[in-house]
Protein backbone atom coordinates (compact mmCIF):
# COMPACT_ATOMS: atom_id res chain seq x y z
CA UNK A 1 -64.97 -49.00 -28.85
CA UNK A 2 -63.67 -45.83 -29.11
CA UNK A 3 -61.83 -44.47 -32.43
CA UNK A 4 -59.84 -41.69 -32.72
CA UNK A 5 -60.15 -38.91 -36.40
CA UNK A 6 -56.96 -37.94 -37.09
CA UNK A 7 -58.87 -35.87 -39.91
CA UNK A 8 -60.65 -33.52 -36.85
CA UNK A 9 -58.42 -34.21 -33.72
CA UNK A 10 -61.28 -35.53 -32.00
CA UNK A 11 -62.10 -38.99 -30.08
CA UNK A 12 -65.29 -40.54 -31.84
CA UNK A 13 -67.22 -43.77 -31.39
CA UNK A 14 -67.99 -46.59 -34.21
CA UNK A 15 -71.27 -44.57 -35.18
CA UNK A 16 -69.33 -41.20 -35.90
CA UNK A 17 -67.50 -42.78 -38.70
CA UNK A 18 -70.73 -43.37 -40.77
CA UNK A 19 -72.19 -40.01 -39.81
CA UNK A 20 -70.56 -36.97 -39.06
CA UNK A 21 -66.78 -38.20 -39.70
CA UNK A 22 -67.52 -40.12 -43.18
CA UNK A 23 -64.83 -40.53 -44.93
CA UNK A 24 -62.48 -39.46 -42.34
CA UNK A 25 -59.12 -41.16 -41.12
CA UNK A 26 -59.04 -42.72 -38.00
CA UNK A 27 -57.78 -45.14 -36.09
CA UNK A 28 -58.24 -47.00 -32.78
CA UNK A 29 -57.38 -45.01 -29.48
CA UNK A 30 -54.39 -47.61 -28.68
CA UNK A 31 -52.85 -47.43 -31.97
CA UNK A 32 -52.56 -43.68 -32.54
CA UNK A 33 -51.34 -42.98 -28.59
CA UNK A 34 -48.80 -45.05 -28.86
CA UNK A 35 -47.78 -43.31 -32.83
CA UNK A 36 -48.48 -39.59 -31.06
CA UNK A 37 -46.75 -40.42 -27.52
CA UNK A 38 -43.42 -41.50 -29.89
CA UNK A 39 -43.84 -38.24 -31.54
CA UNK A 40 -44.06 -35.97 -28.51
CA UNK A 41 -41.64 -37.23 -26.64
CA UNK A 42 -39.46 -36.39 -29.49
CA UNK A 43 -40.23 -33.26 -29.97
CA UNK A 44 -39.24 -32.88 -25.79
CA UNK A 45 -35.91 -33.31 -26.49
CA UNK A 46 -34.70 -29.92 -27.51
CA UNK A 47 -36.35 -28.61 -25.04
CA UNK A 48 -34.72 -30.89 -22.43
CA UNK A 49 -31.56 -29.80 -24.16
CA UNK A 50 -32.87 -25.59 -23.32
CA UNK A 51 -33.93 -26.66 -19.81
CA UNK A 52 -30.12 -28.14 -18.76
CA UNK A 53 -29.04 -25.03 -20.65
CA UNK A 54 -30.88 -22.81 -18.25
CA UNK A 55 -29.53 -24.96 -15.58
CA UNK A 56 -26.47 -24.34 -16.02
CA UNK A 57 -27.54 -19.88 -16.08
CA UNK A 58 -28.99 -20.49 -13.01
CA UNK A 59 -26.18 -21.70 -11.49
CA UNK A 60 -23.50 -19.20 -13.16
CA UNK A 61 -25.82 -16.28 -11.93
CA UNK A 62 -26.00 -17.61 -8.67
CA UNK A 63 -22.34 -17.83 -8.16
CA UNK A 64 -22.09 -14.27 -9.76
CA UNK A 65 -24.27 -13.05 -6.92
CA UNK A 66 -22.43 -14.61 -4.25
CA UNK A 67 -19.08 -13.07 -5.90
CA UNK A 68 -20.50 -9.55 -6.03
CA UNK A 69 -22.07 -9.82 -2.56
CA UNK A 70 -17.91 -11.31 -1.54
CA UNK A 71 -16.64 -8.23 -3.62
CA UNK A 72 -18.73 -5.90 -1.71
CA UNK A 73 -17.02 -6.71 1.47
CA UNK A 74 -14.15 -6.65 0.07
CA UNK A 75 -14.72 -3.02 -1.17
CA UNK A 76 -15.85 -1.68 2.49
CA UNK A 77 -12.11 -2.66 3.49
CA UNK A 78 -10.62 -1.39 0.98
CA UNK A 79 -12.23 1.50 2.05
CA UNK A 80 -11.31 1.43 5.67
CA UNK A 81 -7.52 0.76 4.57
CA UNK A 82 -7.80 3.81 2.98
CA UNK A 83 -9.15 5.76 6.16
CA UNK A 84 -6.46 4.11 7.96
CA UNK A 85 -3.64 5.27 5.16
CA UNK A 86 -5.36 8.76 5.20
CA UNK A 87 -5.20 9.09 9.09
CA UNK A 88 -1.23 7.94 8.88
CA UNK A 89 -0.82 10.83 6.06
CA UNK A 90 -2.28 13.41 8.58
CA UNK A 91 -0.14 12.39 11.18
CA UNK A 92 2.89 12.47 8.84
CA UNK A 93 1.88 15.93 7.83
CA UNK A 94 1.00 17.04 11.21
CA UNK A 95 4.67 15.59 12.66
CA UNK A 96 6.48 17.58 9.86
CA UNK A 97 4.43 20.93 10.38
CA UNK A 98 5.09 20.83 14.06
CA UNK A 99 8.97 19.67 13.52
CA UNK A 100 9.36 23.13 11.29
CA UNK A 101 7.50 25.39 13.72
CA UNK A 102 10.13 23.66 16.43
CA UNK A 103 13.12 24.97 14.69
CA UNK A 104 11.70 28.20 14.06
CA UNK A 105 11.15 28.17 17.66
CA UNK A 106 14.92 27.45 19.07
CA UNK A 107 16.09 29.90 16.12
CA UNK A 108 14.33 32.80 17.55
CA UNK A 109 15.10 31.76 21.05
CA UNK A 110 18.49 31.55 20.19
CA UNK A 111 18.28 35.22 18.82
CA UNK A 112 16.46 36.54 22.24
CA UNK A 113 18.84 35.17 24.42
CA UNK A 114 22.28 37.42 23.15
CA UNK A 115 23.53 39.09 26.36
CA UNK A 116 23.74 42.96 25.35
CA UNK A 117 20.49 43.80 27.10
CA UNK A 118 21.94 42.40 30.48
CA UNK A 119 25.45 43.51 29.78
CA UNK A 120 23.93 47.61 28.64
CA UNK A 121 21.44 47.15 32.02
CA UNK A 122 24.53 45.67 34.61
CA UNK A 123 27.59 47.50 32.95
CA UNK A 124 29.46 50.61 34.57
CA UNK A 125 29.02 53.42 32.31
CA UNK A 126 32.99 52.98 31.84
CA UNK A 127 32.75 49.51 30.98
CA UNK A 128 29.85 49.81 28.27
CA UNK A 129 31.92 53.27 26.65
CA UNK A 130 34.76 50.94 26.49
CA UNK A 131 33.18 48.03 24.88
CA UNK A 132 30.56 50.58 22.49
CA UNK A 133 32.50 49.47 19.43
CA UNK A 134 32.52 45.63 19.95
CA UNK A 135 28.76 45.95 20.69
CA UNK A 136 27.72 47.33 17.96
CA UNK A 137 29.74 45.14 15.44
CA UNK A 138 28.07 42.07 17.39
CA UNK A 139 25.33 43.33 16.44
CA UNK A 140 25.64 44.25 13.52
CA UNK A 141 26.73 40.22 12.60
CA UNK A 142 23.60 39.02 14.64
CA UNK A 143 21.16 41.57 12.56
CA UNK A 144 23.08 40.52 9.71
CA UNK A 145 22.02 36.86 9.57
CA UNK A 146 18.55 37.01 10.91
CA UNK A 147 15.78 37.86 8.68
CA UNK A 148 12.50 38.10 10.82
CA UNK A 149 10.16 37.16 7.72
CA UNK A 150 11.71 33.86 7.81
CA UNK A 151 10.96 33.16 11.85
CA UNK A 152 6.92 33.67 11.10
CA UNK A 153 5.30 30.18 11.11
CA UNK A 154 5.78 28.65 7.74
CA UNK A 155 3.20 25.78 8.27
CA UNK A 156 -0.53 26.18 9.01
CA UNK A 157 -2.54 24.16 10.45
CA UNK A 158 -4.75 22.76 8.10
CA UNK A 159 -5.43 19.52 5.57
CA UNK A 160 -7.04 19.36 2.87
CA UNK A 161 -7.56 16.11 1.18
CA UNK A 162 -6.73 16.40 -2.65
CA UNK A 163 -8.03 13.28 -4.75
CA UNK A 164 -5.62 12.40 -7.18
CA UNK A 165 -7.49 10.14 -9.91
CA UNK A 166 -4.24 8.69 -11.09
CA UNK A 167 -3.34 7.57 -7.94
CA UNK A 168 -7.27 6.24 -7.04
CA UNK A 169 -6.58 4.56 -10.62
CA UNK A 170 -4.12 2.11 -8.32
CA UNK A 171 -6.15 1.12 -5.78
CA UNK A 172 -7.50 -2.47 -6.75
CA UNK A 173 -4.36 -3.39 -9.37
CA UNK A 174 -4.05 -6.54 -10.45
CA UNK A 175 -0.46 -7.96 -10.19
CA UNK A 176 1.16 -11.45 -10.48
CA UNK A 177 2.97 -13.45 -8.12
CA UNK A 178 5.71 -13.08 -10.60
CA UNK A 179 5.90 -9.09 -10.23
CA UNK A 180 5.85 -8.51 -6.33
CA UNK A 181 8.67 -9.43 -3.47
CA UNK A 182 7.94 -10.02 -0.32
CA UNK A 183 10.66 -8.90 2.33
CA UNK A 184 11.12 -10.25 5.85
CA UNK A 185 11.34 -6.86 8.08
CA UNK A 186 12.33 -7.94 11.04
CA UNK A 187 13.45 -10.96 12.93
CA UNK A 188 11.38 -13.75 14.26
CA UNK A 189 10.06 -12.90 18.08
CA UNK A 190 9.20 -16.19 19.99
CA UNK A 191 6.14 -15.92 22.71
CA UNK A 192 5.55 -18.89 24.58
CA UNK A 193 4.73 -21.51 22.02
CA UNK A 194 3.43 -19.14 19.51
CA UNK A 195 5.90 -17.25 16.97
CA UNK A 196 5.76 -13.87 15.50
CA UNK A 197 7.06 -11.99 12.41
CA UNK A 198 6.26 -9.01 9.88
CA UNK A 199 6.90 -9.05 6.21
CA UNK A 200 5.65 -7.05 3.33
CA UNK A 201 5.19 -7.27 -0.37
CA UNK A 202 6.84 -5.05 -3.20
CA UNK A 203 5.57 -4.00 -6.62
CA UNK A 204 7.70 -3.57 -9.61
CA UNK A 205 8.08 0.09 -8.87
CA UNK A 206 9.74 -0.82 -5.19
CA UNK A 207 6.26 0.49 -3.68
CA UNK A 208 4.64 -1.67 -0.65
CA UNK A 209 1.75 -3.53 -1.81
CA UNK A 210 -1.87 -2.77 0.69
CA UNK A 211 -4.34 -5.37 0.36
CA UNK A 212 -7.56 -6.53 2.71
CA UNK A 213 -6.64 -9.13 4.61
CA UNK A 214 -9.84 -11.14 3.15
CA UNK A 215 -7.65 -11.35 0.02
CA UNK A 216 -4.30 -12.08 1.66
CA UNK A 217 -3.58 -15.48 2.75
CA UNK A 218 -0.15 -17.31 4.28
CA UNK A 219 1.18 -20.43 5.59
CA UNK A 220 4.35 -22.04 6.10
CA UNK A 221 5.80 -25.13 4.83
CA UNK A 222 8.11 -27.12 6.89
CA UNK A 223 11.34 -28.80 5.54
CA UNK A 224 10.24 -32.22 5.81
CA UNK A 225 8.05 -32.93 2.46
CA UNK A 226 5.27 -35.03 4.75
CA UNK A 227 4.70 -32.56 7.30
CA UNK A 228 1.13 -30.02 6.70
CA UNK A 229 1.28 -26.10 5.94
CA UNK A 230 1.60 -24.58 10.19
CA UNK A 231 -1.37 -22.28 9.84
CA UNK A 232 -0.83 -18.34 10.43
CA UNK A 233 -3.08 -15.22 11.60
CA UNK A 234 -2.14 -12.52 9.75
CA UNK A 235 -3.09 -8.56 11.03
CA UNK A 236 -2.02 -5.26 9.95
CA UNK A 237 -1.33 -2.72 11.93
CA UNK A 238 -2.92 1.29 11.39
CA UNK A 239 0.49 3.26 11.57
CA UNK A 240 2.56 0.67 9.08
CA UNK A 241 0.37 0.27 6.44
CA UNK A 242 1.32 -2.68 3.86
CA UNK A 243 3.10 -4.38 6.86
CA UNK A 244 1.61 -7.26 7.89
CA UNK A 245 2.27 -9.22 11.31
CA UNK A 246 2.66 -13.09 11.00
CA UNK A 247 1.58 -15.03 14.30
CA UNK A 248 1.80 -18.98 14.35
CA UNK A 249 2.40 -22.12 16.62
CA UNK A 250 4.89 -24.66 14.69
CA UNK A 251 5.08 -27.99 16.42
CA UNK A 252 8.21 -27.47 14.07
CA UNK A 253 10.90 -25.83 12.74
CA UNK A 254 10.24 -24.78 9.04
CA UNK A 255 10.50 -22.00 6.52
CA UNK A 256 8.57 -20.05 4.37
């Protein structure tokens, strides 16, 4: 029969209690498993209570890393909208450089093309005595009005990117639904069964909104209440930025 000393923690048998555990308490092996088991088990439950705790970290943090690794691709499009906004600014620039240096052009044309070369180089000598007088106050009005300084190019050719902080600062604003507009542009083109459209979305300061398309999502809502959302591809396009192109195929007339 086996006894157990509470005194020393130890198993024993029936001779240990008259030699070396004298005077000790103990008890039979049943009796005190089934006391310590009871006692063990409830000293588990706060730590039950930590381990659902942890749980639940687990899964937050796991959801936070999905999120970042979502907001990272997000970022890399942000980024590309920029190229794309940056490569519309140089061609803006570029169009308005070349548009100056065009009227420069037909001004000094213009100037080159007065007739009292031909008429000094054709004339009888008669003819140019006569009109010597009328020349030169023609001339004088033409030399009058043109200043040479202002018919050397005005624009060069260059581009330098500046980085404005406050206007990085607006990239990635977070606005309401309450604070934007969107604004049908243009009508609605039909294309076999598929229908097209572009809109685009305002901020409080009348400026268009630019966001990925991973962020932007549409639909359209018939006018009968028990008919689905017609689903919708939405694209941008790299010389209109913050106007997006709406493509669907309605099985039925609805609105937006």
């Amino acid at each position: 029969m086996e006894l157990y000393c509470e005194t020393c923690d130890v198993v024993i048998c029936c001779d240990c209690t008259v030699r070396t555990h004298k005077d000790h308490e103990y008890d039979f092996v049943s009796a005190s498993y089934t006391k310590y088991c009871q006692e063990l088990e409830g000293s588990l439950n706060p730590v039950k209570g930590e381990i659902e705790g942890l749980k639940k970290v687990l899964s937050a943090l796991a959801e936070r890393e999905g999120a970042i690794r979502e907001r990272g691709g997000v970022i890399e499009e942000i980024h590309q909208m920029v190229e794309e906004m940056i490569a519309v600014l140089r061609q803006s620039v570029t169009d308005a450089k070349l548009k100056v240096l065009s009227e420069q052009t037909k001004s000094a044309e213009m100037t080159l093309s007065l007739p009292f070369g031909v008429f000094l180089r054709t004339g009888s000598s008669q003819q140019v005595l006569r009109s010597k007088r009328q020349i030169m106050e023609r001339v004088s009005e033409f030399t009058a009005g043109i200043n040479v300084e202002e018919l050397h190019p005005k624009e060069k050719a260059d581009f330098l990117l500046s980085k404005d902080i406050k206007s990085l600062n607006h990239i990635g604003d977070i606005i309401i639904p309450s604070q934007y507009r969107v604004n049908k542009i243009d009508r609605i083109t039909p294309a076999g069964n598929a229908v097209s459209f572009s809109l685009s979305m305002e901020a409080p300061d009348s400026s268009l909104l630019s966001v990925p398309l991973s962020s932007l999502r549409c639909s359209l809502v018939p006018v009968g209440k028990s008919d689905q959302p017609i689903h919708t591809t939405v694209t941008t396009t790299s010389t209109d930025p913050g106007v997006y192109r709406i493509q669907c195929n309605p099985s039925s007339r609805g609105k937006t």
